[in-house]
C-alpha atoms as a PDB file:
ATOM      1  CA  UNK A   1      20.446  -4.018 -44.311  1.00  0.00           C
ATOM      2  CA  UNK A   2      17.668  -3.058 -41.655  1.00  0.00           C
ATOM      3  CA  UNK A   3      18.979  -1.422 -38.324  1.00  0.00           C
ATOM      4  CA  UNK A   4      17.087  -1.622 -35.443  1.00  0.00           C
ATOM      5  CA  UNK A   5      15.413   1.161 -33.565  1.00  0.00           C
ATOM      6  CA  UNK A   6      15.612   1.672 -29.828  1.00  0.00           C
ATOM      7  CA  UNK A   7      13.578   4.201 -27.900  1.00  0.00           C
ATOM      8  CA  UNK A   8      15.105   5.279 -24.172  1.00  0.00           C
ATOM      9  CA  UNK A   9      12.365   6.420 -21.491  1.00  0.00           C
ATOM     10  CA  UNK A  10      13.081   7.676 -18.196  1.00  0.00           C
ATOM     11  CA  UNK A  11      10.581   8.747 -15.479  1.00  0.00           C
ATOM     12  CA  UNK A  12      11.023  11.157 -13.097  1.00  0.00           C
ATOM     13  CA  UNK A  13       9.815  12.194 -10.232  1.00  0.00           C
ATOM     14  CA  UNK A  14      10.528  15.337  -7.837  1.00  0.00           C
ATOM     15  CA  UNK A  15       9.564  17.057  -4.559  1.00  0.00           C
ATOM     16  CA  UNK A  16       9.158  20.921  -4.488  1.00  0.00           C
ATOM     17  CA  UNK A  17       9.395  21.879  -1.367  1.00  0.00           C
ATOM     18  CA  UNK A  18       8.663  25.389  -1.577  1.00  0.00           C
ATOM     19  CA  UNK A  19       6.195  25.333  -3.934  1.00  0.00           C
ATOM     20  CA  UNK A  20       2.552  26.424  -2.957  1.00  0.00           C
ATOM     21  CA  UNK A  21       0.862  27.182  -6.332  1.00  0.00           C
ATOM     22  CA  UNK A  22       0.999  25.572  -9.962  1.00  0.00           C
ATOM     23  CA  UNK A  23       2.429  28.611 -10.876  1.00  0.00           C
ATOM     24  CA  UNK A  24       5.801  28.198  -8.124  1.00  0.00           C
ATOM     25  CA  UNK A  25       5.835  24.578  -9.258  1.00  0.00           C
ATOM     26  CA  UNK A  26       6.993  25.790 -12.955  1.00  0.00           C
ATOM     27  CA  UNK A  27       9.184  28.198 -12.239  1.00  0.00           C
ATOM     28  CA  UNK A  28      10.938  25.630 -10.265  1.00  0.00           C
ATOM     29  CA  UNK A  29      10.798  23.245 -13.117  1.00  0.00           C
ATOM     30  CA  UNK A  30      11.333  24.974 -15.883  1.00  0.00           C
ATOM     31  CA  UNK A  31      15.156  25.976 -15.272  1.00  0.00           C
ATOM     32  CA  UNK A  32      15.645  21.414 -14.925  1.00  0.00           C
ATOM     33  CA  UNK A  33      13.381  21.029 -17.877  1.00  0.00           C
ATOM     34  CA  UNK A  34      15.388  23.834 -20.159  1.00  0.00           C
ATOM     35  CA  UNK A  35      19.124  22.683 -18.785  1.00  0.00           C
ATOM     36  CA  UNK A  36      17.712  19.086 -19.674  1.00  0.00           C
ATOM     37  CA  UNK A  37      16.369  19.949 -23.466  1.00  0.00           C
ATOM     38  CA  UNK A  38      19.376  22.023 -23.956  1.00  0.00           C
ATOM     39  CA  UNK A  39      22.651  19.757 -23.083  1.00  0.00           C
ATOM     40  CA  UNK A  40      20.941  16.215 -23.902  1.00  0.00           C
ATOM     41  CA  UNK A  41      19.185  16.096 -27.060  1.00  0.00           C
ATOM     42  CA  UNK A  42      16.102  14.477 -25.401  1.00  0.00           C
ATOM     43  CA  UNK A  43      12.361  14.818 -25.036  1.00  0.00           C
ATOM     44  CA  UNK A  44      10.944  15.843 -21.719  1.00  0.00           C
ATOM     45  CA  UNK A  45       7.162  16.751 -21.237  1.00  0.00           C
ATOM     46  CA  UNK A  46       5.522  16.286 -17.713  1.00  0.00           C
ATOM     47  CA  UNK A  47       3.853  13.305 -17.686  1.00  0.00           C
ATOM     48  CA  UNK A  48       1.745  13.322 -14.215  1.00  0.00           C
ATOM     49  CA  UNK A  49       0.905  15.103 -10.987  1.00  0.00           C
ATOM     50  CA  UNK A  50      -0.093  18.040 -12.977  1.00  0.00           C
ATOM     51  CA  UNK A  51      -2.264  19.009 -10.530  1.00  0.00           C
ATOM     52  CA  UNK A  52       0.055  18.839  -7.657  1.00  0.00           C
ATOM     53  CA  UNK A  53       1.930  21.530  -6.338  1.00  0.00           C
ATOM     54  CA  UNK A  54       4.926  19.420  -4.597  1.00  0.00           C
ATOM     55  CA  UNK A  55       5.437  16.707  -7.504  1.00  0.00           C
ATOM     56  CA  UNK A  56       6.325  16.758 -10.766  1.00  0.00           C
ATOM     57  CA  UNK A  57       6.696  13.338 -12.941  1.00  0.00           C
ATOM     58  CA  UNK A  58       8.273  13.769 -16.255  1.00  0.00           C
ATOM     59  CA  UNK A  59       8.948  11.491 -19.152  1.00  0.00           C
ATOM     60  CA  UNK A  60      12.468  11.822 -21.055  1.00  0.00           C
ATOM     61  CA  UNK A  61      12.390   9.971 -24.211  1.00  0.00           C
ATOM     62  CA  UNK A  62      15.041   9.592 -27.195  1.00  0.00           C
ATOM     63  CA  UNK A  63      15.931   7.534 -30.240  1.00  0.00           C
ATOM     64  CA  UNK A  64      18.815   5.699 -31.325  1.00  0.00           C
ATOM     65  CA  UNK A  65      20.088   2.754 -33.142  1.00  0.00           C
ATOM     66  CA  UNK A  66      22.232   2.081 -30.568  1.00  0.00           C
ATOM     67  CA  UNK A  67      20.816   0.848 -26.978  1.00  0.00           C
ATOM     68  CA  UNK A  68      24.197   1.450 -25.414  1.00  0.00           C
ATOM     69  CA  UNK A  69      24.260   5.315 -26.520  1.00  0.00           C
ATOM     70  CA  UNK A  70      20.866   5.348 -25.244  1.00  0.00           C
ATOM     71  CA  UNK A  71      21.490   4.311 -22.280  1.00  0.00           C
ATOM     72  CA  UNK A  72      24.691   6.558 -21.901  1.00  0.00           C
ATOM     73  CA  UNK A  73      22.845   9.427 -22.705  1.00  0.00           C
ATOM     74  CA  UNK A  74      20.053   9.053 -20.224  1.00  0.00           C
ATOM     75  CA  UNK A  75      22.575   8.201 -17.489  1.00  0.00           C
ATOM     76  CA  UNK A  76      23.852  11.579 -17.972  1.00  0.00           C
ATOM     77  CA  UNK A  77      20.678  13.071 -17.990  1.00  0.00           C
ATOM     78  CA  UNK A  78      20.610  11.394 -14.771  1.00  0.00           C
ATOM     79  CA  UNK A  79      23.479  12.768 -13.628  1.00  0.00           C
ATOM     80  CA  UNK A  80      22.543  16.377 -14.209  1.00  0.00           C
ATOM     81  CA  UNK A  81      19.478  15.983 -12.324  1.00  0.00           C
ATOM     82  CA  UNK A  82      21.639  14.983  -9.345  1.00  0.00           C
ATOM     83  CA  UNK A  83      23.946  17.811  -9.914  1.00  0.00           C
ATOM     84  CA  UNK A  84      21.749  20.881  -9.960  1.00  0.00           C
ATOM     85  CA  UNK A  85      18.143  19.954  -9.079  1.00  0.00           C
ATOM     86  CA  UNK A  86      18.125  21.469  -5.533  1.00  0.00           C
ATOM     87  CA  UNK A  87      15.031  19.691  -4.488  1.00  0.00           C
ATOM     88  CA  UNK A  88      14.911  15.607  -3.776  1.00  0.00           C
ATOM     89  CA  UNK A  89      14.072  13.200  -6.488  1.00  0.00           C
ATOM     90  CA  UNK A  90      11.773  10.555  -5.592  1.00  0.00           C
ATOM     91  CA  UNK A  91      12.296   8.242  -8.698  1.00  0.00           C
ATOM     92  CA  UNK A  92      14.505   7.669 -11.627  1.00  0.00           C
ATOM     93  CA  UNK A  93      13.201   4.501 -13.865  1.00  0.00           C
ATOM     94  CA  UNK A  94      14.927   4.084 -17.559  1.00  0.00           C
ATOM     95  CA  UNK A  95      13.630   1.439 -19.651  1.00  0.00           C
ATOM     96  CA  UNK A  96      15.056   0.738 -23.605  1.00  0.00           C
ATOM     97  CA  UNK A  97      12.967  -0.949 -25.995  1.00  0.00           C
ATOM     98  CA  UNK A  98      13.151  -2.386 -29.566  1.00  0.00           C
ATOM     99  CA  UNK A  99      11.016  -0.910 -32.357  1.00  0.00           C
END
């Protein structure tokens, strides 16, 4: 019996405020990114505004045979974004798809 594979991706996007050089920019990401790796099991690179100093987009990604975990699991990533990212987010998209 075949089980099917879903993949979770979420996109997010912050402002940071204070931060007038690349190199400001990580050090106010990386603590988010860590915390995020860390508690959630889940992939996060940044995925755009690389060049930017005031916005980060990143792409959280994770496997499961279960959609409904997936989506449990990124909707506490979610949640821990809210609770100690001390800047404002400026987008939170999760799509689940069927390999």
């Amino acid at each position: 019996m075949e089980r099917n594979i879903y993949v979770g991706v979420a996109r997010l996007e912050v402002h940071i405020e204070d931060a007038h050089s690349l190199k400001e920019k990580r050090s106010a990401t990386r603590p988010l990114v860590e915390r995020i790796r860390n508690r959630h099991q889940v992939l996060i690179i940044e995925a755009d505004h690389q060049d930017l100093h005031q916005r980060a987009g990143f792409a959280i990604s994770a496997l499961s045979t279960d959609p409904v975990d997936l989506e449990s699991r990124l909707q506490r990533v979610e949640k821990t974004v809210h609770e100690t990212w001390g800047g404002s987010v400026l987008a939170w998209d999760v799509e689940i798809i069927q390999v």
